[in-house]
PDB file of N, CA and C in Angstrom:
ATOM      1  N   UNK A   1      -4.816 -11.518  11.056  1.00  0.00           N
ATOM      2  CA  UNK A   1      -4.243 -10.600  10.099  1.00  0.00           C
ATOM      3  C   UNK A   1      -4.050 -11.336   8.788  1.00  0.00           C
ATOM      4  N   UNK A   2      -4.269 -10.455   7.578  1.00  0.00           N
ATOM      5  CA  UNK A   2      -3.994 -11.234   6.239  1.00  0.00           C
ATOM      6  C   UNK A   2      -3.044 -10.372   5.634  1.00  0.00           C
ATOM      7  N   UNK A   3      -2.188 -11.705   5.187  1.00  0.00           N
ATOM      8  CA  UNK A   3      -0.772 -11.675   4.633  1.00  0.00           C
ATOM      9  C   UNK A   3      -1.303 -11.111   3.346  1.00  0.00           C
ATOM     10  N   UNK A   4      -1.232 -10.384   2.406  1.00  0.00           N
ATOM     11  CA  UNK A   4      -1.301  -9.663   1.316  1.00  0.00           C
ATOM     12  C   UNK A   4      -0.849 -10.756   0.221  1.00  0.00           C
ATOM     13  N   UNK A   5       0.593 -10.665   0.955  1.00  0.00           N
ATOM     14  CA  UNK A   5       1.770 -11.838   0.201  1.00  0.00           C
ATOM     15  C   UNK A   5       1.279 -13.548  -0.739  1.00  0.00           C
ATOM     16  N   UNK A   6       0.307 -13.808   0.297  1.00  0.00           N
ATOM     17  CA  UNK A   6      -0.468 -15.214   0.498  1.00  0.00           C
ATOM     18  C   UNK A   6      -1.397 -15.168  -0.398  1.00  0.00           C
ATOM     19  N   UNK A   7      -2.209 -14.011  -0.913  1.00  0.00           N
ATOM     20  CA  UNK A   7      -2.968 -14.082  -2.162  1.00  0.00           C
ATOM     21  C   UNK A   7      -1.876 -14.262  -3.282  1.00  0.00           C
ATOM     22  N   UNK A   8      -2.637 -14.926  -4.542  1.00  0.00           N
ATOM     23  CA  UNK A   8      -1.830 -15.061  -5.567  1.00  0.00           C
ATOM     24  C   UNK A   8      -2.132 -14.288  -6.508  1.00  0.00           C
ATOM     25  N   UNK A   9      -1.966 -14.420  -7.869  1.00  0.00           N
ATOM     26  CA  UNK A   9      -2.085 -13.781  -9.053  1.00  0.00           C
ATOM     27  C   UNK A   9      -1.490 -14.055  -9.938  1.00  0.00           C
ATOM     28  N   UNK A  10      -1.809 -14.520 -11.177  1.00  0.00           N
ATOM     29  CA  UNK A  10      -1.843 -14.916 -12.518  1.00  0.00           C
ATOM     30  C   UNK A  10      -1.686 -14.574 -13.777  1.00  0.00           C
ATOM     31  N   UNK A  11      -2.350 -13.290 -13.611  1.00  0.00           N
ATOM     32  CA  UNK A  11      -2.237 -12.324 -14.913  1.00  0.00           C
ATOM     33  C   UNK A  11      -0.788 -11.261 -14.349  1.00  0.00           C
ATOM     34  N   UNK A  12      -0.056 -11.058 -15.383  1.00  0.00           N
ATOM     35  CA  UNK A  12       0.835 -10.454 -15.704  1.00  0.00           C
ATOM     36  C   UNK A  12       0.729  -9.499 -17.140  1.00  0.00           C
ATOM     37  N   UNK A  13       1.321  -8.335 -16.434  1.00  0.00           N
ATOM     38  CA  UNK A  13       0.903  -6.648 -17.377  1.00  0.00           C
ATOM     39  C   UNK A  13       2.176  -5.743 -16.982  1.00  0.00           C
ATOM     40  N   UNK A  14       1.963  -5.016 -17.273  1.00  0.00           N
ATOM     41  CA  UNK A  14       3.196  -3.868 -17.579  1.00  0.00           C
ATOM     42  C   UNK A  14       2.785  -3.245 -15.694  1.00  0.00           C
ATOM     43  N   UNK A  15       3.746  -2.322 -15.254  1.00  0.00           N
ATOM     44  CA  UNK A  15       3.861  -1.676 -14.144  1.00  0.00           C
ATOM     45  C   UNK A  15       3.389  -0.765 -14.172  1.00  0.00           C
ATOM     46  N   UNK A  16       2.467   0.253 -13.337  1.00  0.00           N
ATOM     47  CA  UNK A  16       2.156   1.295 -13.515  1.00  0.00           C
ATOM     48  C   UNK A  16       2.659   1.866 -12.482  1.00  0.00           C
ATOM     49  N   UNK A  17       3.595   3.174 -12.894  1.00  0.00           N
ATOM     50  CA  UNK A  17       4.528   3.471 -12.509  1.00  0.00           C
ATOM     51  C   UNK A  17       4.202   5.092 -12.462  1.00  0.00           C
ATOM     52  N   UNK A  18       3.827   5.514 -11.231  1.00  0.00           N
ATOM     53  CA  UNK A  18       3.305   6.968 -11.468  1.00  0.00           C
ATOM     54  C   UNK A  18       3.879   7.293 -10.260  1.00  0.00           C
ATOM     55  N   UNK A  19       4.426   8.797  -9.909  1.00  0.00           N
ATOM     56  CA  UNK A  19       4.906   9.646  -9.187  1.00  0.00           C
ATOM     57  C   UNK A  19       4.296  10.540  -8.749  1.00  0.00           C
ATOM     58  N   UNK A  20       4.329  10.853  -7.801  1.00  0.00           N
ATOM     59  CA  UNK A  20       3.956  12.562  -6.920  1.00  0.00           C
ATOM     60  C   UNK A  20       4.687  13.493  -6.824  1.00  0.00           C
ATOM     61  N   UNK A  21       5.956  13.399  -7.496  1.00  0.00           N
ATOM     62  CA  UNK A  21       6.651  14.467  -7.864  1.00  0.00           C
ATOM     63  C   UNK A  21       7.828  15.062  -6.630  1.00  0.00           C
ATOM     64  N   UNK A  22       7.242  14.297  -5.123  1.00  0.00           N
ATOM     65  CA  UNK A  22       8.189  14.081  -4.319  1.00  0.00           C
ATOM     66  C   UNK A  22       9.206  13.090  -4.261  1.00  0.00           C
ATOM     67  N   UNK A  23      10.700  13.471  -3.970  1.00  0.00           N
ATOM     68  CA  UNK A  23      11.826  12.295  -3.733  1.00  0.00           C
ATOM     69  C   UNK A  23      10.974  10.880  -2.847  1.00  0.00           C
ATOM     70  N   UNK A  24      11.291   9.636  -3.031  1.00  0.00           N
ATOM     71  CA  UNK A  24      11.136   8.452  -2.874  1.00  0.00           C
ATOM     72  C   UNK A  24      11.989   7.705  -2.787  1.00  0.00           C
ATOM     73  N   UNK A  25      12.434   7.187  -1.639  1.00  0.00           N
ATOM     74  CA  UNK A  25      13.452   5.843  -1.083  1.00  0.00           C
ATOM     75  C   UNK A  25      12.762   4.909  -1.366  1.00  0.00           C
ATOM     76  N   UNK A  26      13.377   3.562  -1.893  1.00  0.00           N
ATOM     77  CA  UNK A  26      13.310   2.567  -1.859  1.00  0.00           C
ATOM     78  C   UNK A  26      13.071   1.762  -0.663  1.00  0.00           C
ATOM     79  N   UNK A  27      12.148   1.108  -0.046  1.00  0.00           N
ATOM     80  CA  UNK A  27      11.504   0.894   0.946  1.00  0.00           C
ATOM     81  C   UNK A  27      11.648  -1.107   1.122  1.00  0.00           C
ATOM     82  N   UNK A  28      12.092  -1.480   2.289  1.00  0.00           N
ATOM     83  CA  UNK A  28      12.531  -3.010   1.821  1.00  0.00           C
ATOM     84  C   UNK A  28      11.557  -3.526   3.174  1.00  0.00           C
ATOM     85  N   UNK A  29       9.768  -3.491   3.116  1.00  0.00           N
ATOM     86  CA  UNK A  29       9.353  -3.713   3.993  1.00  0.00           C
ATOM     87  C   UNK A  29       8.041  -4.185   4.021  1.00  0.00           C
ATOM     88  N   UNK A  30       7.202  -3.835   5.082  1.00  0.00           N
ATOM     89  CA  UNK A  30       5.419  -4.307   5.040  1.00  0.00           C
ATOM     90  C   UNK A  30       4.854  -2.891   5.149  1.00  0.00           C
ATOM     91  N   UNK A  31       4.007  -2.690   5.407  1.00  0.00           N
ATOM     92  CA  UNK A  31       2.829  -1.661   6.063  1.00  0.00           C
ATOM     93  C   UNK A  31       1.391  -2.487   6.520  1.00  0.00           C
ATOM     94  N   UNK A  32       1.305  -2.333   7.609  1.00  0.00           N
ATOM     95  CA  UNK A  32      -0.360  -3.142   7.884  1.00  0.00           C
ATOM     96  C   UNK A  32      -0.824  -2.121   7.993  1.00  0.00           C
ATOM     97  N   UNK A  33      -2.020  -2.204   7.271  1.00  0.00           N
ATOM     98  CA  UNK A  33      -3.081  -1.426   7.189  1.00  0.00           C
ATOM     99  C   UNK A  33      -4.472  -1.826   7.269  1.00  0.00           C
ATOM    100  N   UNK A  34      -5.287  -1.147   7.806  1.00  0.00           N
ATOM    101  CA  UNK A  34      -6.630  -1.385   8.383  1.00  0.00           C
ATOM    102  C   UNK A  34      -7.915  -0.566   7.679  1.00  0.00           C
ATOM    103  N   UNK A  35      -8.706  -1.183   6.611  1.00  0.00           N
ATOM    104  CA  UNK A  35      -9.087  -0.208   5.407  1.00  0.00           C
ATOM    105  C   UNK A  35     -10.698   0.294   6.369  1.00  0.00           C
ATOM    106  N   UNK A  36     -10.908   1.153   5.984  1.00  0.00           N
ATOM    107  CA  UNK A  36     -12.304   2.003   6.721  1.00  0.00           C
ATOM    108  C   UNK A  36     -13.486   0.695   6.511  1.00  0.00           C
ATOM    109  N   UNK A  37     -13.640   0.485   5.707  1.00  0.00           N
ATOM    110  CA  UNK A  37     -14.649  -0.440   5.187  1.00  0.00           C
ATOM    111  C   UNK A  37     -14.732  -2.210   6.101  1.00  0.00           C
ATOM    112  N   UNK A  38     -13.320  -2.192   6.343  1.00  0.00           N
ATOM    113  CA  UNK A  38     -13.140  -3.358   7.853  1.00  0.00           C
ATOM    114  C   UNK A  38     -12.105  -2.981   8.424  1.00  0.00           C
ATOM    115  N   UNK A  39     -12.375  -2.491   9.410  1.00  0.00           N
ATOM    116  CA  UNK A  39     -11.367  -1.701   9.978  1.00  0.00           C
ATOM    117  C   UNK A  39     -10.862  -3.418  11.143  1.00  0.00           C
ATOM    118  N   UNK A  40     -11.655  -4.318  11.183  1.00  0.00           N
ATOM    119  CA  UNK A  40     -11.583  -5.176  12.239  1.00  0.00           C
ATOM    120  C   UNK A  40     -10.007  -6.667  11.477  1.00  0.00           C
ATOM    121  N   UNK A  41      -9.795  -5.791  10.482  1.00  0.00           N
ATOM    122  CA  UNK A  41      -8.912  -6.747   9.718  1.00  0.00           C
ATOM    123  C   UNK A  41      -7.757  -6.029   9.093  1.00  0.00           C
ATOM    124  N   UNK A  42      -6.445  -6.622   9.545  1.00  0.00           N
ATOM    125  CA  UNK A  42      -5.718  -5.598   9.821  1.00  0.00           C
ATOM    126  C   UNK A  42      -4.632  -6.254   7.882  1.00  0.00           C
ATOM    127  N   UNK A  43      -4.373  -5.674   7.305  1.00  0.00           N
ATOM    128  CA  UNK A  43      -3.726  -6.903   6.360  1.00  0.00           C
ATOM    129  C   UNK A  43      -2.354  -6.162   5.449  1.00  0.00           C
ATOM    130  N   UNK A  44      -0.902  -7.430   5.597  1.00  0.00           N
ATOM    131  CA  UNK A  44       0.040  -6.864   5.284  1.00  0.00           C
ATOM    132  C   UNK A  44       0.251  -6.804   3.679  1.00  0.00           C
ATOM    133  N   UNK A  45       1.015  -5.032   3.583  1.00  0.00           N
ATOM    134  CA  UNK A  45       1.353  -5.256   2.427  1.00  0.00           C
ATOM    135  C   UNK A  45       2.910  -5.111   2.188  1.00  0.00           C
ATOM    136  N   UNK A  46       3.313  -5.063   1.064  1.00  0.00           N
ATOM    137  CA  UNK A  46       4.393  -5.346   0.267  1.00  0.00           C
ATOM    138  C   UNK A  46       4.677  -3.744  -0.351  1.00  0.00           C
ATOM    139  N   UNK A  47       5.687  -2.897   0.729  1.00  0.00           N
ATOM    140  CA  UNK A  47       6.095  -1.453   0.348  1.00  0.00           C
ATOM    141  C   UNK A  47       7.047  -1.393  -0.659  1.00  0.00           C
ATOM    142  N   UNK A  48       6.661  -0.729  -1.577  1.00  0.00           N
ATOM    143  CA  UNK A  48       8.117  -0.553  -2.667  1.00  0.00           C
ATOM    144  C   UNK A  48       8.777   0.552  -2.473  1.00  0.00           C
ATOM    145  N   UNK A  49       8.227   2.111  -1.932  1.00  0.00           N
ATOM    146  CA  UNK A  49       8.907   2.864  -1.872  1.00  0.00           C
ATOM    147  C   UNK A  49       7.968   3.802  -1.211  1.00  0.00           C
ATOM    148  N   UNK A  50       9.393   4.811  -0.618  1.00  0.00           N
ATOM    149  CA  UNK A  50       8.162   6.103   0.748  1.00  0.00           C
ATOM    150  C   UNK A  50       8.494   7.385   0.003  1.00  0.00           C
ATOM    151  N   UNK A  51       7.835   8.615  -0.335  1.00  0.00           N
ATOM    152  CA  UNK A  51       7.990   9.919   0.527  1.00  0.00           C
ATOM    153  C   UNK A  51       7.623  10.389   1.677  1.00  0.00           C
ATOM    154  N   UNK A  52       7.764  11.685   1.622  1.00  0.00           N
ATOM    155  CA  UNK A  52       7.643  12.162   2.859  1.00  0.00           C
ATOM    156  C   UNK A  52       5.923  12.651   2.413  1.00  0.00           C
ATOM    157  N   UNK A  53       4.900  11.807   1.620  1.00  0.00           N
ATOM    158  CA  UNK A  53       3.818  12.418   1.577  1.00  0.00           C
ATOM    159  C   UNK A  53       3.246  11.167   0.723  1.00  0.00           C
ATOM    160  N   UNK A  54       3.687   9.660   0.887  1.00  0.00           N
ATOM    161  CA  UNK A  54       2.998   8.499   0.985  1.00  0.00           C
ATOM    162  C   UNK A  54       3.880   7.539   0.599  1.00  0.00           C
ATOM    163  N   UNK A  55       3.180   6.445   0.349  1.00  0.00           N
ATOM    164  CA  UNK A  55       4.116   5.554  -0.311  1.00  0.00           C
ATOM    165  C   UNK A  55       3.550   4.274  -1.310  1.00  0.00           C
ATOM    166  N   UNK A  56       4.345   3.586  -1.991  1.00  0.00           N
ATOM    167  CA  UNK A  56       3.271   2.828  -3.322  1.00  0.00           C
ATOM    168  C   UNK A  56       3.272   1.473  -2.371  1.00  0.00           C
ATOM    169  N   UNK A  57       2.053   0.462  -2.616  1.00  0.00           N
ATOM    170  CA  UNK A  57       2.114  -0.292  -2.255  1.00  0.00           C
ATOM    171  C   UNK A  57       1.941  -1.480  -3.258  1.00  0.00           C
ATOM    172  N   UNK A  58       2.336  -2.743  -3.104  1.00  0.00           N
ATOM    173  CA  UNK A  58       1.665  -3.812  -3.926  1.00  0.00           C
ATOM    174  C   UNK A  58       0.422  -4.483  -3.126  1.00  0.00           C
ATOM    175  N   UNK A  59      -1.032  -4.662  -4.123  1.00  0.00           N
ATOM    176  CA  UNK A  59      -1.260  -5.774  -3.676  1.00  0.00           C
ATOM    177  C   UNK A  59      -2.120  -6.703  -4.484  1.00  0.00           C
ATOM    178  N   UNK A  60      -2.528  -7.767  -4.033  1.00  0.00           N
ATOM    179  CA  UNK A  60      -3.092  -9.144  -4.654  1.00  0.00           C
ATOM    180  C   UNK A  60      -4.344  -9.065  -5.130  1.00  0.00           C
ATOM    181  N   UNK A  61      -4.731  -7.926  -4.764  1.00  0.00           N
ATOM    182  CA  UNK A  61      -6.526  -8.014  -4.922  1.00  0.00           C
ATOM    183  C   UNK A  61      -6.137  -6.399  -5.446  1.00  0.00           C
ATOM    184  N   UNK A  62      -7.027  -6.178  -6.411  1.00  0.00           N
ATOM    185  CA  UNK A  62      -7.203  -4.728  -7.010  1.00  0.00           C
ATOM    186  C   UNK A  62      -7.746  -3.667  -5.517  1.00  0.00           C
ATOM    187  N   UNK A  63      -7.357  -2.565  -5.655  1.00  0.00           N
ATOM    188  CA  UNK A  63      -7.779  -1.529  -4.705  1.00  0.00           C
ATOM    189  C   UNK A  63      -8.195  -0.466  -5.569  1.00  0.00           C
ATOM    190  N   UNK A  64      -9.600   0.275  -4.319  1.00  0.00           N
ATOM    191  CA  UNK A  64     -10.070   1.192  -5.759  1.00  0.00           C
ATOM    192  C   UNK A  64      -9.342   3.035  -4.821  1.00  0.00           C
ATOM    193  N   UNK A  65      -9.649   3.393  -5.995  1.00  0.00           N
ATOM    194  CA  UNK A  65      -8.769   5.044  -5.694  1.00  0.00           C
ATOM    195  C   UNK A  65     -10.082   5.837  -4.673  1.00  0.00           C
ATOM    196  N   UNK A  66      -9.538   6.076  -3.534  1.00  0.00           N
ATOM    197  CA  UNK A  66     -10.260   6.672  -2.745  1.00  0.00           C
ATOM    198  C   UNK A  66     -10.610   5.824  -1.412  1.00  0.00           C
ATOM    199  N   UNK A  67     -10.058   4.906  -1.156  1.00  0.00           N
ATOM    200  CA  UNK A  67     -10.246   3.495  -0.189  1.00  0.00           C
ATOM    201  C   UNK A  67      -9.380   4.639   0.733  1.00  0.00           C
ATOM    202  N   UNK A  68     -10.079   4.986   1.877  1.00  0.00           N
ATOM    203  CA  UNK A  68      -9.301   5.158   3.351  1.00  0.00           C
ATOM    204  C   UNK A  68      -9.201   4.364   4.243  1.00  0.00           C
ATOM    205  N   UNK A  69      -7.801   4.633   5.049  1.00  0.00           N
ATOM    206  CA  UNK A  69      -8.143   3.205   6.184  1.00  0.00           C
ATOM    207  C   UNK A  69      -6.791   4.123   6.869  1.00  0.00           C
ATOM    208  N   UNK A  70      -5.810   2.798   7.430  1.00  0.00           N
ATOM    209  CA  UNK A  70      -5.354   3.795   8.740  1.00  0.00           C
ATOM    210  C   UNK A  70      -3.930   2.674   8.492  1.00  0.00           C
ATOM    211  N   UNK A  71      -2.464   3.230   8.510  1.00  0.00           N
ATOM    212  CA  UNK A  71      -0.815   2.339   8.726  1.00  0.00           C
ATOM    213  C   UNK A  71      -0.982   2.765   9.868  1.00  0.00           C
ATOM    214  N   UNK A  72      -0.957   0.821  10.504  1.00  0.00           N
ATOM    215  CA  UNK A  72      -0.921   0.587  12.025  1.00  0.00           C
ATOM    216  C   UNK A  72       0.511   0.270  12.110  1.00  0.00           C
ATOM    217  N   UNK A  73       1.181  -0.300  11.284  1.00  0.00           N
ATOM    218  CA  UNK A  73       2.347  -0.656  11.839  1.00  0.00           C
ATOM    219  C   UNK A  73       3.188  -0.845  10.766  1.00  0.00           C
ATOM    220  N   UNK A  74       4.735  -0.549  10.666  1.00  0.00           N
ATOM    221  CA  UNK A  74       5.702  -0.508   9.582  1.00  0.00           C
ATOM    222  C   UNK A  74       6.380  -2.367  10.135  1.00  0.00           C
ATOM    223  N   UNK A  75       6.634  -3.401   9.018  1.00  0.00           N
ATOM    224  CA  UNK A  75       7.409  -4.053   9.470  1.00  0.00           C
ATOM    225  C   UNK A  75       8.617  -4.418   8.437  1.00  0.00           C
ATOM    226  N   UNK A  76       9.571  -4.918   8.692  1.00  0.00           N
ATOM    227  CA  UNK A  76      10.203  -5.738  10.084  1.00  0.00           C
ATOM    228  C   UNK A  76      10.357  -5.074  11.357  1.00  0.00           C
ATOM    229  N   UNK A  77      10.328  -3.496  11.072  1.00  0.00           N
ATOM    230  CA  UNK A  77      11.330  -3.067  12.949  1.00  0.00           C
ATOM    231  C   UNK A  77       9.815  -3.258  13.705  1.00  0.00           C
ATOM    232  N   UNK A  78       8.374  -3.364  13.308  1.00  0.00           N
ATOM    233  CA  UNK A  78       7.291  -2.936  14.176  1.00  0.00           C
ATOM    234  C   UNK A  78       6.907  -2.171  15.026  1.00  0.00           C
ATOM    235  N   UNK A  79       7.153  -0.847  14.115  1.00  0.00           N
ATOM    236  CA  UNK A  79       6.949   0.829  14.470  1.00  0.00           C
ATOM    237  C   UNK A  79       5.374   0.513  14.513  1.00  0.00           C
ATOM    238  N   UNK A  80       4.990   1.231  15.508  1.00  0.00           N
ATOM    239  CA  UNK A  80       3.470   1.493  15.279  1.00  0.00           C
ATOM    240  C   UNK A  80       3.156   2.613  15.220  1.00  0.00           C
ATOM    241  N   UNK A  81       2.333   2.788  14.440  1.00  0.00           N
ATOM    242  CA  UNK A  81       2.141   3.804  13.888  1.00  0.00           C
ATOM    243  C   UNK A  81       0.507   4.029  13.480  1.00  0.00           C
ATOM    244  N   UNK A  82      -0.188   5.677  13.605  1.00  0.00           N
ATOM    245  CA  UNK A  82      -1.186   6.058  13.178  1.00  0.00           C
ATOM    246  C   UNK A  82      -1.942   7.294  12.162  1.00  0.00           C
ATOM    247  N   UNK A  83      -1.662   6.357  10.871  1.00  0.00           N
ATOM    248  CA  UNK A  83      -1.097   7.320  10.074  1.00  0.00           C
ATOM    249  C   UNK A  83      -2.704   7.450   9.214  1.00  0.00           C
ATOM    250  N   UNK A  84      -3.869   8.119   8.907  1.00  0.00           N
ATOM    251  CA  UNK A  84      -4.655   8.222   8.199  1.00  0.00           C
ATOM    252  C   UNK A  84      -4.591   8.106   6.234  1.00  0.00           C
ATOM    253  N   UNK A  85      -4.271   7.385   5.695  1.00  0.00           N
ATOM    254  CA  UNK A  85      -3.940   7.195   3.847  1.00  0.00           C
ATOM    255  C   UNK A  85      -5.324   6.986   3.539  1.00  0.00           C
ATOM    256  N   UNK A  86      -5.289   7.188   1.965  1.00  0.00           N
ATOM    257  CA  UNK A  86      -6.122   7.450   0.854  1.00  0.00           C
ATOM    258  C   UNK A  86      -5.505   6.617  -0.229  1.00  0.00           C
ATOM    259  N   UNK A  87      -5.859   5.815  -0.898  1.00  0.00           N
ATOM    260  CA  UNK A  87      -5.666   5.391  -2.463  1.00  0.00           C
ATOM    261  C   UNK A  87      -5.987   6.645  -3.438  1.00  0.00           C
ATOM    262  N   UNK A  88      -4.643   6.785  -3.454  1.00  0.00           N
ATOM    263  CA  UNK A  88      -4.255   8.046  -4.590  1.00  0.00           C
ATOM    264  C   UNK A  88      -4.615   7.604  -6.256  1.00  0.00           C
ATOM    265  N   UNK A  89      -3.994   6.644  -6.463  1.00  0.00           N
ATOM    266  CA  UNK A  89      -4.092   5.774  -7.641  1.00  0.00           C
ATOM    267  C   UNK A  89      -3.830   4.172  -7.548  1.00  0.00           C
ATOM    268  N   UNK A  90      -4.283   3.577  -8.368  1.00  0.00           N
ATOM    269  CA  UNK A  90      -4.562   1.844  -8.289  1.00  0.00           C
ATOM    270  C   UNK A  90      -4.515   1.682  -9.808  1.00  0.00           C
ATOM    271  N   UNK A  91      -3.056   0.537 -10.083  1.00  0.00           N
ATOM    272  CA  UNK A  91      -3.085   0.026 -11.730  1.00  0.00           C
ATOM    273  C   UNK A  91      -4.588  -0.664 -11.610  1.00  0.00           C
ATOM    274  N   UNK A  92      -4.888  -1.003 -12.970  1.00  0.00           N
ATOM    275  CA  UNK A  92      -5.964  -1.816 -13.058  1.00  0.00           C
ATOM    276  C   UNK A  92      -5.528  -2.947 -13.587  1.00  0.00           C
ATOM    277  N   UNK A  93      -4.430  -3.025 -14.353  1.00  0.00           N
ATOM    278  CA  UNK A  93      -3.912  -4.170 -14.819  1.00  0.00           C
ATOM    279  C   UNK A  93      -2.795  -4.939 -13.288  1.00  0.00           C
ATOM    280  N   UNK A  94      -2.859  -5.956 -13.050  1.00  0.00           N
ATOM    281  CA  UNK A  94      -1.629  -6.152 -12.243  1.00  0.00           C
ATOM    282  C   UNK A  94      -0.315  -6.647 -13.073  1.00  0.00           C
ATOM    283  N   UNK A  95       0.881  -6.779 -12.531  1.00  0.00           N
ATOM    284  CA  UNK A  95       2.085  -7.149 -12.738  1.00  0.00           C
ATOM    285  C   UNK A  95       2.430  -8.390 -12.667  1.00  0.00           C
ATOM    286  N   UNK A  96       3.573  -9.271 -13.057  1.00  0.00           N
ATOM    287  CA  UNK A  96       4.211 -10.290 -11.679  1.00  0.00           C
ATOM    288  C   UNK A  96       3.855 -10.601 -10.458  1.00  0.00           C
ATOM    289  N   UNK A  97       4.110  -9.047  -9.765  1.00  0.00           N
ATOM    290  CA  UNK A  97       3.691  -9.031  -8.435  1.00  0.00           C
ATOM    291  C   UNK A  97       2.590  -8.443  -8.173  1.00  0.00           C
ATOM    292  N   UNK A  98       2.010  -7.875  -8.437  1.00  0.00           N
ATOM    293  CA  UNK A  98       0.350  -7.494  -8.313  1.00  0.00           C
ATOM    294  C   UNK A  98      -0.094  -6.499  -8.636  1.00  0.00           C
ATOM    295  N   UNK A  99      -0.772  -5.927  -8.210  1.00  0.00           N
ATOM    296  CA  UNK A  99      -1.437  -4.671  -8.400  1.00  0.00           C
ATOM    297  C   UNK A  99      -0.770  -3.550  -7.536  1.00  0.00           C
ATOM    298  N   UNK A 100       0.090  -2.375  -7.941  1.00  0.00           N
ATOM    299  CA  UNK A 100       0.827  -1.097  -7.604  1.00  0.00           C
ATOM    300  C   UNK A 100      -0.065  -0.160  -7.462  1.00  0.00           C
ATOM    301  N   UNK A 101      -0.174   0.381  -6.174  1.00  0.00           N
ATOM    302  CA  UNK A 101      -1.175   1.363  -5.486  1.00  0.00           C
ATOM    303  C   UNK A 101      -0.302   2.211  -5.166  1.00  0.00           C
ATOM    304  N   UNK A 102      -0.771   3.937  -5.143  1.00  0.00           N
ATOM    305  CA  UNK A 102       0.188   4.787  -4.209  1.00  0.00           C
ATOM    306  C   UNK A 102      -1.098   5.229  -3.528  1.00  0.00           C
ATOM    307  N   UNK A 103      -0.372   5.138  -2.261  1.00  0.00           N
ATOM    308  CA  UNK A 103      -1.339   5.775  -1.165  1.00  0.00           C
ATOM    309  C   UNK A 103      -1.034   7.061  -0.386  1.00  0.00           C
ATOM    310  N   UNK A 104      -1.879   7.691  -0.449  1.00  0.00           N
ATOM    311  CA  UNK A 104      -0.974   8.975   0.226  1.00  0.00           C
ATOM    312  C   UNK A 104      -1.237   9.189   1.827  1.00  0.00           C
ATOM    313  N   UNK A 105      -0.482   9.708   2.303  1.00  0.00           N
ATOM    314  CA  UNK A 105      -0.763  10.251   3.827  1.00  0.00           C
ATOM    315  C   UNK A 105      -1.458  11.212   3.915  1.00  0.00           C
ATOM    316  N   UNK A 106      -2.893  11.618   5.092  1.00  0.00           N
ATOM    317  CA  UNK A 106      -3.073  12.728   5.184  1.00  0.00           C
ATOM    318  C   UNK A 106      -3.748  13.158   6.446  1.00  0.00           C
ATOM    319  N   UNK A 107      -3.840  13.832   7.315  1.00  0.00           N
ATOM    320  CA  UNK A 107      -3.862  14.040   8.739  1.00  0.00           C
ATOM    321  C   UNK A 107      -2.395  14.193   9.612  1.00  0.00           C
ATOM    322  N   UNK A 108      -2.276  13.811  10.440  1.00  0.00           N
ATOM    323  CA  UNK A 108      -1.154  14.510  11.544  1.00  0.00           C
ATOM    324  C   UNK A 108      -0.743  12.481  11.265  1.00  0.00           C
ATOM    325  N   UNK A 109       0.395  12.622  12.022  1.00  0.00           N
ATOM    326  CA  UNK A 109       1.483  11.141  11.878  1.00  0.00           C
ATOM    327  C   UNK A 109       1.523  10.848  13.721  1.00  0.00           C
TER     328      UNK A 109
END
C-alpha cells in the first residue's frame, strides 16, 4: 500500500476550495482507495472533509477529474468499506499540503 503522506511536494499555491453545495464535517482521517487504472494498489489519502455525497481529498501527485476507483477502507477506526467515487474536481496548482481533490460517491455504499 502507498502512503499518499510519503510523497512530497514543493511548490506551494493558494487552496482550491470548491463545494457541492451539501453540509460537510470536518473529517480527521485516511481513505484508501484503489483507482480503476491499478486497481492492484491500494493508496492512503489525507481526508479533509465528508458529505453525505463525497468527500475532498489531499494528494501528492496531481489527480485528473474523472479518475474512478473504489474507498476500501476509512482509517484510523478501519471501516471497510465499498464505495464506487469519481474525481469531481482536482486543483491544478497544489498547496503546502498538496493537491485538493473532491471526489464524489456514486453507486449503492
Amino acid at each position: 500500500m502507498i502512503n499518499d503522506r510519503t510523497l512530497q511536494n514543493t511548490n506551494s499555491t493558494s487552496d482550491l476550495d470548491q463545494r457541492d453545495g451539501k453540509k460537510r464535517k470536518k473529517y480527521d482521517g485516511e481513505a484508501v482507495l484503489r483507482w480503476s487504472h491499478d486497481f492492484s494498489t491500494p493508496i492512503r489519502y489525507t481526508v479533509v472533509d465528508r458529505s453525505e455525497g463525497g468527500l475532498r481529498i489531499v494528494s501528492h501527485l496531481p489527480l485528473n477529474e474523472g479518475m474512478t476507483g473504489l474507498i476500501t477502507r476509512y482509517l484510523p477506526e478501519g471501516r471497510s468499506v465499498n464505495q464506487p467515487v469519481m474525481v469531481a474536481w482536482a486543483s491544478s496548482t497544489p498547496d503546502d499540503d498538496g493537491y485538493h481533490c473532491g471526489i464524489w460517491f456514486f453507486g449503492t455504499q
